[in-house]
Protein backbone atom coordinates (compact mmCIF):
# COMPACT_ATOMS: atom_id res chain seq x y z
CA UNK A 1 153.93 -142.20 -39.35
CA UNK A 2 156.33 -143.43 -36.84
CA UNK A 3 159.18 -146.06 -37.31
CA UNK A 4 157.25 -148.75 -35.98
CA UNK A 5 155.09 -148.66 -38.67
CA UNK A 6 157.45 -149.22 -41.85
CA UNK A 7 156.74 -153.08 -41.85
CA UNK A 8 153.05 -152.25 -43.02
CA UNK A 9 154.18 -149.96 -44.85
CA UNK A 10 156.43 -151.48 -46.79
CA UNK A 11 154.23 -154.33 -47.51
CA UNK A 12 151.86 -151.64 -49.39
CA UNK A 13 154.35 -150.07 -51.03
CA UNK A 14 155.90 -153.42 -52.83
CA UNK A 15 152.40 -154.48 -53.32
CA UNK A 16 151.57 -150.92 -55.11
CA UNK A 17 154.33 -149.67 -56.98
CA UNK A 18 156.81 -151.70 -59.51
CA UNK A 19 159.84 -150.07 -58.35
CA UNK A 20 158.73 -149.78 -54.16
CA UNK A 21 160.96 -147.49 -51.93
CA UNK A 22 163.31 -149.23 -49.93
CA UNK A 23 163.54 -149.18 -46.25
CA UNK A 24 166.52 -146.94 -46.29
CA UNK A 25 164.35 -143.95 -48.35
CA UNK A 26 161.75 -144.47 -45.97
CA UNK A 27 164.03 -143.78 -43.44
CA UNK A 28 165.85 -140.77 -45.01
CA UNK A 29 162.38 -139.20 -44.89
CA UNK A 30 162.32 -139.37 -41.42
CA UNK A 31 165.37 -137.61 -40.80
CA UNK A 32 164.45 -134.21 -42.81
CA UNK A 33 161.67 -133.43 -40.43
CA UNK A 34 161.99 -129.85 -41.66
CA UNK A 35 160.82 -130.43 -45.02
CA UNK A 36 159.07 -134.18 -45.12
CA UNK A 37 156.22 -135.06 -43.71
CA UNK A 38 154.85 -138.56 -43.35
CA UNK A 39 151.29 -139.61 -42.84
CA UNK A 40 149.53 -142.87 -42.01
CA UNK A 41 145.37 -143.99 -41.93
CA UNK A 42 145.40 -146.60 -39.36
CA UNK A 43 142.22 -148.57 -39.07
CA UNK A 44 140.93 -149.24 -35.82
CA UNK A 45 142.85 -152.50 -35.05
CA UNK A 46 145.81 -150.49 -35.46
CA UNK A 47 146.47 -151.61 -39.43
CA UNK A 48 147.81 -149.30 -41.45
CA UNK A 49 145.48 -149.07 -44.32
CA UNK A 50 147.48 -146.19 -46.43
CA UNK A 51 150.06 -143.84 -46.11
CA UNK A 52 151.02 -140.09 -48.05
CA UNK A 53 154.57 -138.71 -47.95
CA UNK A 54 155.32 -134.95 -48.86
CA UNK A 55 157.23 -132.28 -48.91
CA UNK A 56 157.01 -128.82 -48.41
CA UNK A 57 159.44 -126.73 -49.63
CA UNK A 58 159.16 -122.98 -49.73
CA UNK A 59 155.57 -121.92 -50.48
CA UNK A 60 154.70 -125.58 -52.63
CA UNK A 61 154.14 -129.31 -51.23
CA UNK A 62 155.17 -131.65 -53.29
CA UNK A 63 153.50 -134.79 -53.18
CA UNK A 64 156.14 -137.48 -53.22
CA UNK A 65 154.39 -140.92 -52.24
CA UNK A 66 150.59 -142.08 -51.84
CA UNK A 67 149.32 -145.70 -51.57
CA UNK A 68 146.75 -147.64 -50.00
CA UNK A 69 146.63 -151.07 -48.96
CA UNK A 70 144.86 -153.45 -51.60
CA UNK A 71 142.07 -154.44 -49.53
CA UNK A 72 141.10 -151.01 -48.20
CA UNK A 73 141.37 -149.42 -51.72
CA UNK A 74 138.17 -147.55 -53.12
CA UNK A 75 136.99 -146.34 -49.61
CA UNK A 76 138.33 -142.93 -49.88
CA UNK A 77 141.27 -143.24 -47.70
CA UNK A 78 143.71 -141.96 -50.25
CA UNK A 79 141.72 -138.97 -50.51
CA UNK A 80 141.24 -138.20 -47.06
CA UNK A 81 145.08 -138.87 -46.93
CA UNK A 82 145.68 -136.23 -49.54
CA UNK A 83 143.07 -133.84 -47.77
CA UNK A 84 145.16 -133.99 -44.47
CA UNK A 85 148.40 -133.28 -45.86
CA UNK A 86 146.91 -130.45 -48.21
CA UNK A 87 145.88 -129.33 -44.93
CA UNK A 88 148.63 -129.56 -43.00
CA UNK A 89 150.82 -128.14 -45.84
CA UNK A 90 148.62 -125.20 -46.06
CA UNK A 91 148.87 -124.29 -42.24
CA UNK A 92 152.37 -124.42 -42.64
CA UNK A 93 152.63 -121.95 -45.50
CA UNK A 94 152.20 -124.23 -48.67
CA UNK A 95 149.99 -122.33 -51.36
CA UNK A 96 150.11 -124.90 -54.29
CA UNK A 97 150.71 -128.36 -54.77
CA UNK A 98 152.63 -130.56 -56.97
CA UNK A 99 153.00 -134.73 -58.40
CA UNK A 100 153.85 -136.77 -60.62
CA UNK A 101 152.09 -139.85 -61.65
CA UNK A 102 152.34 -142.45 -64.13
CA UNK A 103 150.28 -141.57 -67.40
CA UNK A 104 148.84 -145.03 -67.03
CA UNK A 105 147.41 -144.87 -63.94
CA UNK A 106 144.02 -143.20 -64.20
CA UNK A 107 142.74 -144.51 -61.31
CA UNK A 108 144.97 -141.70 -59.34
CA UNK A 109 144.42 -139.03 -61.92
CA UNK A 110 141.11 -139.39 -61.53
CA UNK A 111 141.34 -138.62 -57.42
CA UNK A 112 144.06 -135.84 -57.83
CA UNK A 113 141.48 -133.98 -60.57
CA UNK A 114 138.48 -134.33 -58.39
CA UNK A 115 140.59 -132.29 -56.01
CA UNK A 116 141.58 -129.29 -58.27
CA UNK A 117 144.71 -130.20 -59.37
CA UNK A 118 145.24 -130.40 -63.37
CA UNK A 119 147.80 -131.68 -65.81
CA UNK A 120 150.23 -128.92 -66.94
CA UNK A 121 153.06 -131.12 -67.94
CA UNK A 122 154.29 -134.39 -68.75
CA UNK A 123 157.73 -135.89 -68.07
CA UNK A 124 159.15 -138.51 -71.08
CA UNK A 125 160.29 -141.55 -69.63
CA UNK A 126 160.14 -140.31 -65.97
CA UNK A 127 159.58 -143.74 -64.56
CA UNK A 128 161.65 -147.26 -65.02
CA UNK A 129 160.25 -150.50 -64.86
CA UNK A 130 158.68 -150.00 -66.96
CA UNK A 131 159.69 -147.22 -68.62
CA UNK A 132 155.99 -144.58 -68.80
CA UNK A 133 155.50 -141.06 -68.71
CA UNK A 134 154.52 -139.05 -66.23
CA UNK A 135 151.65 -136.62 -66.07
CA UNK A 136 152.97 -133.57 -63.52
CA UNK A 137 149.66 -132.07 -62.20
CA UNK A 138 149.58 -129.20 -59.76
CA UNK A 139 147.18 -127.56 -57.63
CA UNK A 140 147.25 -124.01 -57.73
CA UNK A 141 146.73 -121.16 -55.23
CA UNK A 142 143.31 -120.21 -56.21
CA UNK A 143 141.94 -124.17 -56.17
CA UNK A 144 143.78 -124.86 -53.40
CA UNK A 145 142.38 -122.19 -50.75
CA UNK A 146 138.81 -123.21 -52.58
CA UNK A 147 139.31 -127.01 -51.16
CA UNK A 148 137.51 -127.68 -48.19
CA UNK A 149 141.10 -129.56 -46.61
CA UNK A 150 138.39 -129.73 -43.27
CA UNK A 151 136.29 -132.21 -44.65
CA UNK A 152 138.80 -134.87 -43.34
């Protein structure tokens, strides 16, 4: 992801999420280019059609942001998204992975399982607006190494 790009993706993220990022976290992302890593899939007219933010710290990424646009949604760009960073996060060190996600939201469950992670916790009144649980799901060292992150 480059700066350029924050426009689109800012218009995904307030069409996605109930409470979107600002601009400003966006931005703060950019600037700790040690730990966060950003990630766009651009379609080939240049439109950004998704976008995955993580972090890695020590030996774990942690899997901060994911969204894809509304119209692109279903075509397995969210899991190639997640694929690439697992990837990249791997050949950087990362042996597990970590997220939360809103215990309503099945839709991303469903993608994060089908990739080896699993539930192991949940988080009471983890997100505002409205006020849901969270479901923290990890993807341990064993799973992880058995992904094939190449099939991107």
């Amino acid at each position: 992801m480059k700066k350029a790009d924050l426009d689109q993706v800012l218009g995904i993220e307030q069409a996605s999420f109930s409470m979107p990022w600002s601009r400003n976290l966006f931005l703060s992302e950019f600037r700790s280019p040690l730990i966060s890593t950003l990630l766009v899939a651009r379609m080939d007219d240049g439109a950004i059609a998704g976008y995955l933010v993580y972090w890695i710290v020590g030996d774990e990424m942690h899997i901060l942001n994911l969204a894809t646009a509304a119209v692109h949604r279903k075509k397995g760009i969210a899991r190639k998204l997640v694929l690439a960073g697992l990837k990249r996060a791997y050949q950087k060190g990362a042996k597990r992975a970590f997220l939360e996600v809103r215990t309503s939201n099945a839709a991303a469950q469903k993608l994060y399982s089908s990739l080896g992670f699993s539930g192991i916790a949940v988080r009471r009144e983890y997100y505002d607006a409205p006020v849901e649980d969270a479901v923290v799901m990890s993807l341990e060292e064993g799973a992880y190494r058995a992904l094939d992150p190449f099939e991107v």
